[in-house]
PDB file of N, CA and C in Angstrom:
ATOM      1  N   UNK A   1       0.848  -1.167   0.000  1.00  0.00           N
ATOM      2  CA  UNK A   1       0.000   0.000   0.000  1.00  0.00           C
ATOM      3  C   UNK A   1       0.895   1.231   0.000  1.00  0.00           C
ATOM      4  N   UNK A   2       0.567   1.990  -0.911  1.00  0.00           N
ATOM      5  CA  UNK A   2       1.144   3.349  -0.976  1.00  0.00           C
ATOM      6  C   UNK A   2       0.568   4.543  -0.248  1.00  0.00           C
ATOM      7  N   UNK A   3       0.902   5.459   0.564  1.00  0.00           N
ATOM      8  CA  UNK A   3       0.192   6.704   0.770  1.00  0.00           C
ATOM      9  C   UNK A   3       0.586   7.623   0.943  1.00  0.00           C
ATOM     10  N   UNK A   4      -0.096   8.959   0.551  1.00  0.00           N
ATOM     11  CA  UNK A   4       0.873  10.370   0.563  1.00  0.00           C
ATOM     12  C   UNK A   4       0.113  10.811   1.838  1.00  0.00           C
ATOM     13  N   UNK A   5       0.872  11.847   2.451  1.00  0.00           N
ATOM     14  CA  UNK A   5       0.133  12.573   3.337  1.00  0.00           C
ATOM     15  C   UNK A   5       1.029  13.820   3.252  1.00  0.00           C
ATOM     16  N   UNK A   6       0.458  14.789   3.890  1.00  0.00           N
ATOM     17  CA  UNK A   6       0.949  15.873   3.968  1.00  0.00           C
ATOM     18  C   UNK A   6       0.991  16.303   5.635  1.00  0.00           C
ATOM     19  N   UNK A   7       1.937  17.610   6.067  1.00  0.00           N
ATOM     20  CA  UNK A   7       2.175  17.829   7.158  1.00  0.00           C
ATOM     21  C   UNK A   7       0.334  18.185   7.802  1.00  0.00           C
ATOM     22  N   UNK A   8      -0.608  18.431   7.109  1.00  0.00           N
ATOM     23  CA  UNK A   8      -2.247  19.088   8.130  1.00  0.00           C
ATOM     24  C   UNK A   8      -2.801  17.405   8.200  1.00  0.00           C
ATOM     25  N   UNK A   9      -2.344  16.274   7.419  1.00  0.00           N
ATOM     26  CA  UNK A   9      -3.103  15.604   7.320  1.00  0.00           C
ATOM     27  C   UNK A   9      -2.395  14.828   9.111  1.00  0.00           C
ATOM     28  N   UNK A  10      -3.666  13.959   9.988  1.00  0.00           N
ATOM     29  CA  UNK A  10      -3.477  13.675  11.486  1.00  0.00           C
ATOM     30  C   UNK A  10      -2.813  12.310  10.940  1.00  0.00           C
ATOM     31  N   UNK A  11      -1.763  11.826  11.682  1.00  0.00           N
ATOM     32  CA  UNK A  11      -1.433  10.431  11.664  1.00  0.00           C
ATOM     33  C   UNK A  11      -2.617   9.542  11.978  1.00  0.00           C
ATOM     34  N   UNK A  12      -3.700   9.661  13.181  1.00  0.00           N
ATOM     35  CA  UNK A  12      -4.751   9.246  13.700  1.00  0.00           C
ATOM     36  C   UNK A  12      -5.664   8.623  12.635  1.00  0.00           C
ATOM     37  N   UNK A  13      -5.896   9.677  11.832  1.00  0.00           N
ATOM     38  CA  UNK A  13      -6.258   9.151  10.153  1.00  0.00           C
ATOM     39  C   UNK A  13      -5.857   8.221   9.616  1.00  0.00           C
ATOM     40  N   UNK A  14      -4.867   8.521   9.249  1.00  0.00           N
ATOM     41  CA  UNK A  14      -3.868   7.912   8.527  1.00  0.00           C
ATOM     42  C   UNK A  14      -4.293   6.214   8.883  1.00  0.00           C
ATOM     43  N   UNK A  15      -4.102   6.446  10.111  1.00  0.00           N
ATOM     44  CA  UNK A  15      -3.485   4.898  11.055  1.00  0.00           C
ATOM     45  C   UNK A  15      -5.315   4.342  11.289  1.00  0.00           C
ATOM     46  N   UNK A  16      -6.400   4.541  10.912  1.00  0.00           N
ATOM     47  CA  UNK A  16      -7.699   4.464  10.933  1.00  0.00           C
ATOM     48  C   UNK A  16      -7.964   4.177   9.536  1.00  0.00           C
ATOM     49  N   UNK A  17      -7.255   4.825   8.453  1.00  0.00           N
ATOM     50  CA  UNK A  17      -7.806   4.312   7.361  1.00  0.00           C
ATOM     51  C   UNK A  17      -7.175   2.765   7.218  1.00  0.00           C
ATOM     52  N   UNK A  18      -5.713   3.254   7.108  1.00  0.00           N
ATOM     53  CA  UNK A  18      -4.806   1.480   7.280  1.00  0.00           C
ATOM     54  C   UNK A  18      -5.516   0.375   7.827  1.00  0.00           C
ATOM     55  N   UNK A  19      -5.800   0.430   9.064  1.00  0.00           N
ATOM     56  CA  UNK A  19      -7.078  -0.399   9.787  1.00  0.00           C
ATOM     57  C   UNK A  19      -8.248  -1.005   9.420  1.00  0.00           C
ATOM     58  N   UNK A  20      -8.788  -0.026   8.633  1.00  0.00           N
ATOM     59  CA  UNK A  20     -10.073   0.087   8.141  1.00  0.00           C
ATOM     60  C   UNK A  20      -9.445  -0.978   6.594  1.00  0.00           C
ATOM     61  N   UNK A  21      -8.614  -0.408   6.231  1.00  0.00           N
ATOM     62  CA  UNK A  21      -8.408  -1.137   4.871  1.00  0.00           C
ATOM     63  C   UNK A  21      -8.049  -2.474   5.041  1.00  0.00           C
ATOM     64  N   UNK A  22      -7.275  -2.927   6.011  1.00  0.00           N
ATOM     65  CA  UNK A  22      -6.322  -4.506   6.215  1.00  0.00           C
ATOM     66  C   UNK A  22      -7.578  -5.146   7.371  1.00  0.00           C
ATOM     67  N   UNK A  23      -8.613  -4.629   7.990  1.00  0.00           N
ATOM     68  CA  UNK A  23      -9.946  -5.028   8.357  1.00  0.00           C
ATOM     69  C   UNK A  23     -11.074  -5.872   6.969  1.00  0.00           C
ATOM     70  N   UNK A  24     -10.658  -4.879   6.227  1.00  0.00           N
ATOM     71  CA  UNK A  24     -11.930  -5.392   4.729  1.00  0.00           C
ATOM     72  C   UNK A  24     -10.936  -6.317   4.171  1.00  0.00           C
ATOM     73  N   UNK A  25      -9.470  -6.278   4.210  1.00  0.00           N
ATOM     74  CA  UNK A  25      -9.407  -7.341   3.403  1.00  0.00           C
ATOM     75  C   UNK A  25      -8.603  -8.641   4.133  1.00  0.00           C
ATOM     76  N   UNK A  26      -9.097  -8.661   4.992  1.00  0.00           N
ATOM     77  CA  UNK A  26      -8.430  -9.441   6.511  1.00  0.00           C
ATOM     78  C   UNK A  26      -6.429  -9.325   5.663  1.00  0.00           C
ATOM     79  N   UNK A  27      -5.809  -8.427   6.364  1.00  0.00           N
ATOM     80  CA  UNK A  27      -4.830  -8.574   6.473  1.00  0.00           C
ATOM     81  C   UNK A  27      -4.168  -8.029   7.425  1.00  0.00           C
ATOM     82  N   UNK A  28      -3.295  -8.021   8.126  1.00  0.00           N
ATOM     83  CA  UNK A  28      -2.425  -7.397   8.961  1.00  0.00           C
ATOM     84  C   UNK A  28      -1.344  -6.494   8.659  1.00  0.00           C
ATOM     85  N   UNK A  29      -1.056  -5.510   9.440  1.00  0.00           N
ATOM     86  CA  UNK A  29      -0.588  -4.539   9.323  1.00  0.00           C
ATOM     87  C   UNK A  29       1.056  -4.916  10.164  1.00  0.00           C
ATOM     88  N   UNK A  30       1.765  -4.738   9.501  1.00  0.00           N
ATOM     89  CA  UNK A  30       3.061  -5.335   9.591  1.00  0.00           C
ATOM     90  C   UNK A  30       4.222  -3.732   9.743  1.00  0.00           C
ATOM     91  N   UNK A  31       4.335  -3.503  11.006  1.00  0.00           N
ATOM     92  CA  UNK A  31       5.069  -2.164  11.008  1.00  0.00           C
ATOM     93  C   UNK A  31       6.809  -2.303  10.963  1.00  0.00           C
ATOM     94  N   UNK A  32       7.309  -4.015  10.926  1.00  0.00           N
ATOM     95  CA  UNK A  32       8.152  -4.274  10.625  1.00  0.00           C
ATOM     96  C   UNK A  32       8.662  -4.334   9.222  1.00  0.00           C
ATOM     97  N   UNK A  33       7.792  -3.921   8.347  1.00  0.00           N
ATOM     98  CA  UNK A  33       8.256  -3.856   7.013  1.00  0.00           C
ATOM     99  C   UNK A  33       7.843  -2.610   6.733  1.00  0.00           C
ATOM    100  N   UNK A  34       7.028  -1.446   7.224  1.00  0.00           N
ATOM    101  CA  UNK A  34       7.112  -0.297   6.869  1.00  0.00           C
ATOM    102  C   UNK A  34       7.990   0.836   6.928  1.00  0.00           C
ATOM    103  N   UNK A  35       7.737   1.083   5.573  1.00  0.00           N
ATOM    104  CA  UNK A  35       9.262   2.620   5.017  1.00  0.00           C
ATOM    105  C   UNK A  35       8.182   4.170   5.259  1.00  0.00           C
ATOM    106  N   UNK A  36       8.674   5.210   5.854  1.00  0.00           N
ATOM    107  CA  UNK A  36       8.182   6.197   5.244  1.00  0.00           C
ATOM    108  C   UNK A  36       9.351   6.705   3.969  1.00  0.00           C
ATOM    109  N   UNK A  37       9.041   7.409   3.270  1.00  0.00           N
ATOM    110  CA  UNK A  37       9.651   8.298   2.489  1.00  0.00           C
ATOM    111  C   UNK A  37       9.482   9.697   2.506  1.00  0.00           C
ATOM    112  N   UNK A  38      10.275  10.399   3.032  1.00  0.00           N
ATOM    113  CA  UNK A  38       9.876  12.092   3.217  1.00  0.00           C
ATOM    114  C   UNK A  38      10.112  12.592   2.001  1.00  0.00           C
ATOM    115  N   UNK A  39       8.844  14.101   1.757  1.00  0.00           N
ATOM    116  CA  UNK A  39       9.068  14.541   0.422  1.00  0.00           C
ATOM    117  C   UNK A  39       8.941  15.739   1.184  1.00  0.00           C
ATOM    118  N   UNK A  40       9.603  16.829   0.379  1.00  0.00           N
ATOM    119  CA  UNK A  40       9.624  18.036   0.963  1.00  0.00           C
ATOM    120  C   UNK A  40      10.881  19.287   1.512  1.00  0.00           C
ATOM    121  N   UNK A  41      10.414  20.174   2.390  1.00  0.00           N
ATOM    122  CA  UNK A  41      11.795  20.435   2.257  1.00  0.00           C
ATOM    123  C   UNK A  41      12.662  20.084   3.083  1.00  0.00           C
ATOM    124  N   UNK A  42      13.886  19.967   2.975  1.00  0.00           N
ATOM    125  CA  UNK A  42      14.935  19.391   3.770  1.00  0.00           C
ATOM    126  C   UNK A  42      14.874  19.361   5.384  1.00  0.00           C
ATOM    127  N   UNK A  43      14.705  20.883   5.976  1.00  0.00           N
ATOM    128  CA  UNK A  43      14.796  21.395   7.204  1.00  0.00           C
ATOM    129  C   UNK A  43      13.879  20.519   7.962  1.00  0.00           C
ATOM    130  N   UNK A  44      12.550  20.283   7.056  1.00  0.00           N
ATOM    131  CA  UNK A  44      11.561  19.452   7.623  1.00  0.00           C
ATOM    132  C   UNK A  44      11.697  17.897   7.673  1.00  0.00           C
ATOM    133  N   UNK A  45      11.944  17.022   6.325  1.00  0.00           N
ATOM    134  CA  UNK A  45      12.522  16.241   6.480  1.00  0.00           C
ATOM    135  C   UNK A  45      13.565  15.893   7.925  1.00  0.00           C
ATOM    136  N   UNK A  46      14.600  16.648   7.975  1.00  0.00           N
ATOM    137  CA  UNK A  46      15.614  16.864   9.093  1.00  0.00           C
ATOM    138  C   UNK A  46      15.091  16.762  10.230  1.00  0.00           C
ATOM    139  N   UNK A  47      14.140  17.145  10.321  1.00  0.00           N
ATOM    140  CA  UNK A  47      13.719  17.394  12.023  1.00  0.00           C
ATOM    141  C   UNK A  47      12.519  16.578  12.267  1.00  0.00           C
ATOM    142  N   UNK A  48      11.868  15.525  11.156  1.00  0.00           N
ATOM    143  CA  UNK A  48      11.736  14.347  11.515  1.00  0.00           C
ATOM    144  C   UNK A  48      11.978  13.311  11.476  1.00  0.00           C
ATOM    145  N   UNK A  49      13.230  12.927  10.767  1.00  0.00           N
ATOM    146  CA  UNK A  49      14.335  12.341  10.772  1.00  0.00           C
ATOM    147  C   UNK A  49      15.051  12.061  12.158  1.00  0.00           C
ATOM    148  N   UNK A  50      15.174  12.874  13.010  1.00  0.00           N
ATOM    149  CA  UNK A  50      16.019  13.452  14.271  1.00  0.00           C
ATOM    150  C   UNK A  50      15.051  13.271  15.162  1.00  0.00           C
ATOM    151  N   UNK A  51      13.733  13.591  15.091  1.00  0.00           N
ATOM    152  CA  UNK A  51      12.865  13.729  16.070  1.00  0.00           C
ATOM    153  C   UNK A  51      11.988  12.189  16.412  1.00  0.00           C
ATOM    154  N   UNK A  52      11.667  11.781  15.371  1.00  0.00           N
ATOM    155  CA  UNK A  52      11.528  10.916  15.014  1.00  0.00           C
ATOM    156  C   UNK A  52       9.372  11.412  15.179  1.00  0.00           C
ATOM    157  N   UNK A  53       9.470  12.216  14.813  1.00  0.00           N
ATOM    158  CA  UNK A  53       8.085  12.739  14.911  1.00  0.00           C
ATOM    159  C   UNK A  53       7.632  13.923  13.863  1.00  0.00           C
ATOM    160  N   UNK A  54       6.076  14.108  13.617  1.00  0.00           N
ATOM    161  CA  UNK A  54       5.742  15.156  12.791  1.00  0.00           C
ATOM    162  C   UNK A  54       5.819  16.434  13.584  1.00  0.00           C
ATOM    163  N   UNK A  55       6.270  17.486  13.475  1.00  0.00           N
ATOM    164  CA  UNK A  55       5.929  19.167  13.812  1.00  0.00           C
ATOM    165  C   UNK A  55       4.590  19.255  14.819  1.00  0.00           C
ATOM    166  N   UNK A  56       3.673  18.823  14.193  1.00  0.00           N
ATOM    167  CA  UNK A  56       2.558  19.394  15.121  1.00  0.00           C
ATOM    168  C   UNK A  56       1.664  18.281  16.017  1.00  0.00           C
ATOM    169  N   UNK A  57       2.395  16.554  15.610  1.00  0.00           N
ATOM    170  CA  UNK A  57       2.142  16.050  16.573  1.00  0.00           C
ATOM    171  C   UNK A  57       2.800  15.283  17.904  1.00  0.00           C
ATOM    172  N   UNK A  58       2.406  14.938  18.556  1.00  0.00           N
ATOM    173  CA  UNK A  58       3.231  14.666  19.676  1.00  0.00           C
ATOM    174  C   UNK A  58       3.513  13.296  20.096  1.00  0.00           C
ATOM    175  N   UNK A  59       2.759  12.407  19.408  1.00  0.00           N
ATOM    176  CA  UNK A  59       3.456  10.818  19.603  1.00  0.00           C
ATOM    177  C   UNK A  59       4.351  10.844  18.135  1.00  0.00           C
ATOM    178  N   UNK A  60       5.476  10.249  19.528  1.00  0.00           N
ATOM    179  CA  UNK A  60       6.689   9.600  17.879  1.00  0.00           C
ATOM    180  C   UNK A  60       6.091   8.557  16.875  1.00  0.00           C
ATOM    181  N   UNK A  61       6.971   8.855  15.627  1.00  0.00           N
ATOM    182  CA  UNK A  61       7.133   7.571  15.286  1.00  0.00           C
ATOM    183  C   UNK A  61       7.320   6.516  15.732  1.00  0.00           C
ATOM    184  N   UNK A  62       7.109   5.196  15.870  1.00  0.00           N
ATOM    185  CA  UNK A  62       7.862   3.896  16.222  1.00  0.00           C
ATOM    186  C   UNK A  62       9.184   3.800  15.620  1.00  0.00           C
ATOM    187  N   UNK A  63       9.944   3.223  16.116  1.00  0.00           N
ATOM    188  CA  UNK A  63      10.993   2.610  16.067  1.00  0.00           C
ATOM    189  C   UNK A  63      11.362   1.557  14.916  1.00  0.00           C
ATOM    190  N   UNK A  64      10.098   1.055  15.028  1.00  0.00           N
ATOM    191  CA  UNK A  64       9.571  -0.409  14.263  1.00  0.00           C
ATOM    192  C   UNK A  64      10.226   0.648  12.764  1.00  0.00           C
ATOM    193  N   UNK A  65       9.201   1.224  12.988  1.00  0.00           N
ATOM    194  CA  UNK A  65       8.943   2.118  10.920  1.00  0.00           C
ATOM    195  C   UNK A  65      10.237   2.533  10.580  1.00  0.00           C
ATOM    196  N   UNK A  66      10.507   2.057   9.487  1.00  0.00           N
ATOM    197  CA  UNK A  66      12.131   2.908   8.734  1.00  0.00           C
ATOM    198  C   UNK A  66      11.448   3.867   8.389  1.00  0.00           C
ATOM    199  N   UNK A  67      12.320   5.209   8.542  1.00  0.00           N
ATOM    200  CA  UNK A  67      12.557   6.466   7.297  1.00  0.00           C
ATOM    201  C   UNK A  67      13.191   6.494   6.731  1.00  0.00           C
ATOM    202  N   UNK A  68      12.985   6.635   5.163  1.00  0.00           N
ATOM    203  CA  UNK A  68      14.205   6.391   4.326  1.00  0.00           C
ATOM    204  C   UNK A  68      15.031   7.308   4.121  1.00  0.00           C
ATOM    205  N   UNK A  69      16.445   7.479   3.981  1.00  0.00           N
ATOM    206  CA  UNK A  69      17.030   8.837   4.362  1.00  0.00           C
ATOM    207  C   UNK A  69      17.675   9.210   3.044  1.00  0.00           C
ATOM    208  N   UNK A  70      17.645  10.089   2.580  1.00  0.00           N
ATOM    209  CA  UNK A  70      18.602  10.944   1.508  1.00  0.00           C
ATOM    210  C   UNK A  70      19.419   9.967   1.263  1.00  0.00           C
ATOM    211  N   UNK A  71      19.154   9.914  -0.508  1.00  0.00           N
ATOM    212  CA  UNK A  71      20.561   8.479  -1.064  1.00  0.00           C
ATOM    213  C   UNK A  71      20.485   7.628  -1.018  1.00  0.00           C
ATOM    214  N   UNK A  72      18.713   6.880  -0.238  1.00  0.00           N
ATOM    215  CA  UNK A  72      18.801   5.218  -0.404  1.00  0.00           C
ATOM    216  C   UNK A  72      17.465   5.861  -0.837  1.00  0.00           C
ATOM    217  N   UNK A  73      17.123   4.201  -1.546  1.00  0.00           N
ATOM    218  CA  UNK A  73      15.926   4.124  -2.292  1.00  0.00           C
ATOM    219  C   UNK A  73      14.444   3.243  -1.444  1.00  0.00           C
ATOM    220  N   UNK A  74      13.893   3.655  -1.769  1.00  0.00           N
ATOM    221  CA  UNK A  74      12.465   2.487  -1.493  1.00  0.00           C
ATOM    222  C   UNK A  74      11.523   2.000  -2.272  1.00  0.00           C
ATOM    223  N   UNK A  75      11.507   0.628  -2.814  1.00  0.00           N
ATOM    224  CA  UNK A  75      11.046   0.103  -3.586  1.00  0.00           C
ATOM    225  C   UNK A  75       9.547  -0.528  -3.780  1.00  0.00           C
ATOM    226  N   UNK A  76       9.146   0.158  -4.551  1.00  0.00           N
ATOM    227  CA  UNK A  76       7.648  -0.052  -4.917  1.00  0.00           C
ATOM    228  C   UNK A  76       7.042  -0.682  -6.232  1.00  0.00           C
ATOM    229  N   UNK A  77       6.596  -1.858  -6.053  1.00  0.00           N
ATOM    230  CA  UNK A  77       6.203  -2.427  -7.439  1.00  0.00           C
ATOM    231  C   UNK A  77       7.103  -2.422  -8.419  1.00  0.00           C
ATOM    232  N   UNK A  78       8.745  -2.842  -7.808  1.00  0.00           N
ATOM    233  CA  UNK A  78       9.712  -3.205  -9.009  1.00  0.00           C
ATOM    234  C   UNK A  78      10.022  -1.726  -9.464  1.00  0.00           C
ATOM    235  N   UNK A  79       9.771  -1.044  -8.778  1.00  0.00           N
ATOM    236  CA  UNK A  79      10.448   0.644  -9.169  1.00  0.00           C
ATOM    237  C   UNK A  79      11.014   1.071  -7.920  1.00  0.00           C
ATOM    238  N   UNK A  80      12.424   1.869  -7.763  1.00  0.00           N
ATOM    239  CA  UNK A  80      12.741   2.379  -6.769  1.00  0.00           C
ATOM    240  C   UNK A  80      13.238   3.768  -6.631  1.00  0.00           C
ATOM    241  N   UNK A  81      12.369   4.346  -5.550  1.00  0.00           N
ATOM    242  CA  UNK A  81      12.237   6.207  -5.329  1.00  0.00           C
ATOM    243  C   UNK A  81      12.753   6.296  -4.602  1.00  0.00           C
ATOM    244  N   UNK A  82      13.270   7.787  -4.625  1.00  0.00           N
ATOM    245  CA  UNK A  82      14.512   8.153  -3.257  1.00  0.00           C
ATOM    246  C   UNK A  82      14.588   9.316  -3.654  1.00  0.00           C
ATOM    247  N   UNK A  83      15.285  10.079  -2.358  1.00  0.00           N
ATOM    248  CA  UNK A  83      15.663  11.880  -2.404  1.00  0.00           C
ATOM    249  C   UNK A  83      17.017  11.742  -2.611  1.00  0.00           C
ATOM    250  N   UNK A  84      17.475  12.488  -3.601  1.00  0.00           N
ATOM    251  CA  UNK A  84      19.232  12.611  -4.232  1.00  0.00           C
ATOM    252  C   UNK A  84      20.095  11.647  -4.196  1.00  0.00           C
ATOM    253  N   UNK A  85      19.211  10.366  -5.042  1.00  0.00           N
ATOM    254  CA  UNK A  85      19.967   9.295  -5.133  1.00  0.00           C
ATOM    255  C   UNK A  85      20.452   9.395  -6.809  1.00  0.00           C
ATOM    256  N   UNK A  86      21.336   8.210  -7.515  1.00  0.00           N
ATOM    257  CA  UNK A  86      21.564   8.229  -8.593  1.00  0.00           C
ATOM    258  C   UNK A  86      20.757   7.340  -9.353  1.00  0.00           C
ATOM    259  N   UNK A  87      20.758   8.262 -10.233  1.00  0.00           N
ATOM    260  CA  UNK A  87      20.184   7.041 -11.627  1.00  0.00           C
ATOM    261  C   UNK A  87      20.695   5.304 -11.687  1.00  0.00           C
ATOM    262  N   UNK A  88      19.474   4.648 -11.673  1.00  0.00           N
ATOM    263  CA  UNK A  88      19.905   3.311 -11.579  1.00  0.00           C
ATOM    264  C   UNK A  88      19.525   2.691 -13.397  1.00  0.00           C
ATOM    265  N   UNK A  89      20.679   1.839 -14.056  1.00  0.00           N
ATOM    266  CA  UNK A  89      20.462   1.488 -14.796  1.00  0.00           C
ATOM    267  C   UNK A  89      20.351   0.264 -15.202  1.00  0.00           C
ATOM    268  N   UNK A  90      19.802  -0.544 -15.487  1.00  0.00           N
ATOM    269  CA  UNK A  90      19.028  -1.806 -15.938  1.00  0.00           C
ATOM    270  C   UNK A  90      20.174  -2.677 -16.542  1.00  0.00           C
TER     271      UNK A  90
END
């Protein structure tokens, strides 16, 4: 499962829709294999990277969840995205 969010959107959401979705299709939610990927600008990136939390809310991230950091990739459906990584060629 892919999802964007933005800094107004609540993790609470977020973590209610996930639920709601792996509920309808009986699956489990596995926080040992989850990546975030930060998009945006750096400073922000940075300081939840470090913090290990969003700006305006106040429970951390888990531990469990990777963030993927500047220069590595995360792979989605045999394609792999990343912030200021290099061109990968086939």
């Amino acid at each position: 499962m892919l999802v964007y969010i933005n800094k107004e959107n609540k993790r609470k959401i977020l973590k209610n829709t996930i639920n709601t979705f792996y509920k309808v299709f009986t699956a489990k939610f596995n926080q040992e294999k989850t990546e975030i990927l930060l998009i945006g600008l750096s400073k922000y990136k940075r300081y939840i990277e470090e913090k290990r939390q969003i700006v305006e809310q106040k429970t951390p991230i888990s531990n469990k969840i990777k963030i993927i950091k500047n220069r590595k990739t995360l792979k989605i459906l045999e394609s792999y995205i990343g912030n200021k990584t290099k061109k990968l060629t086939q």
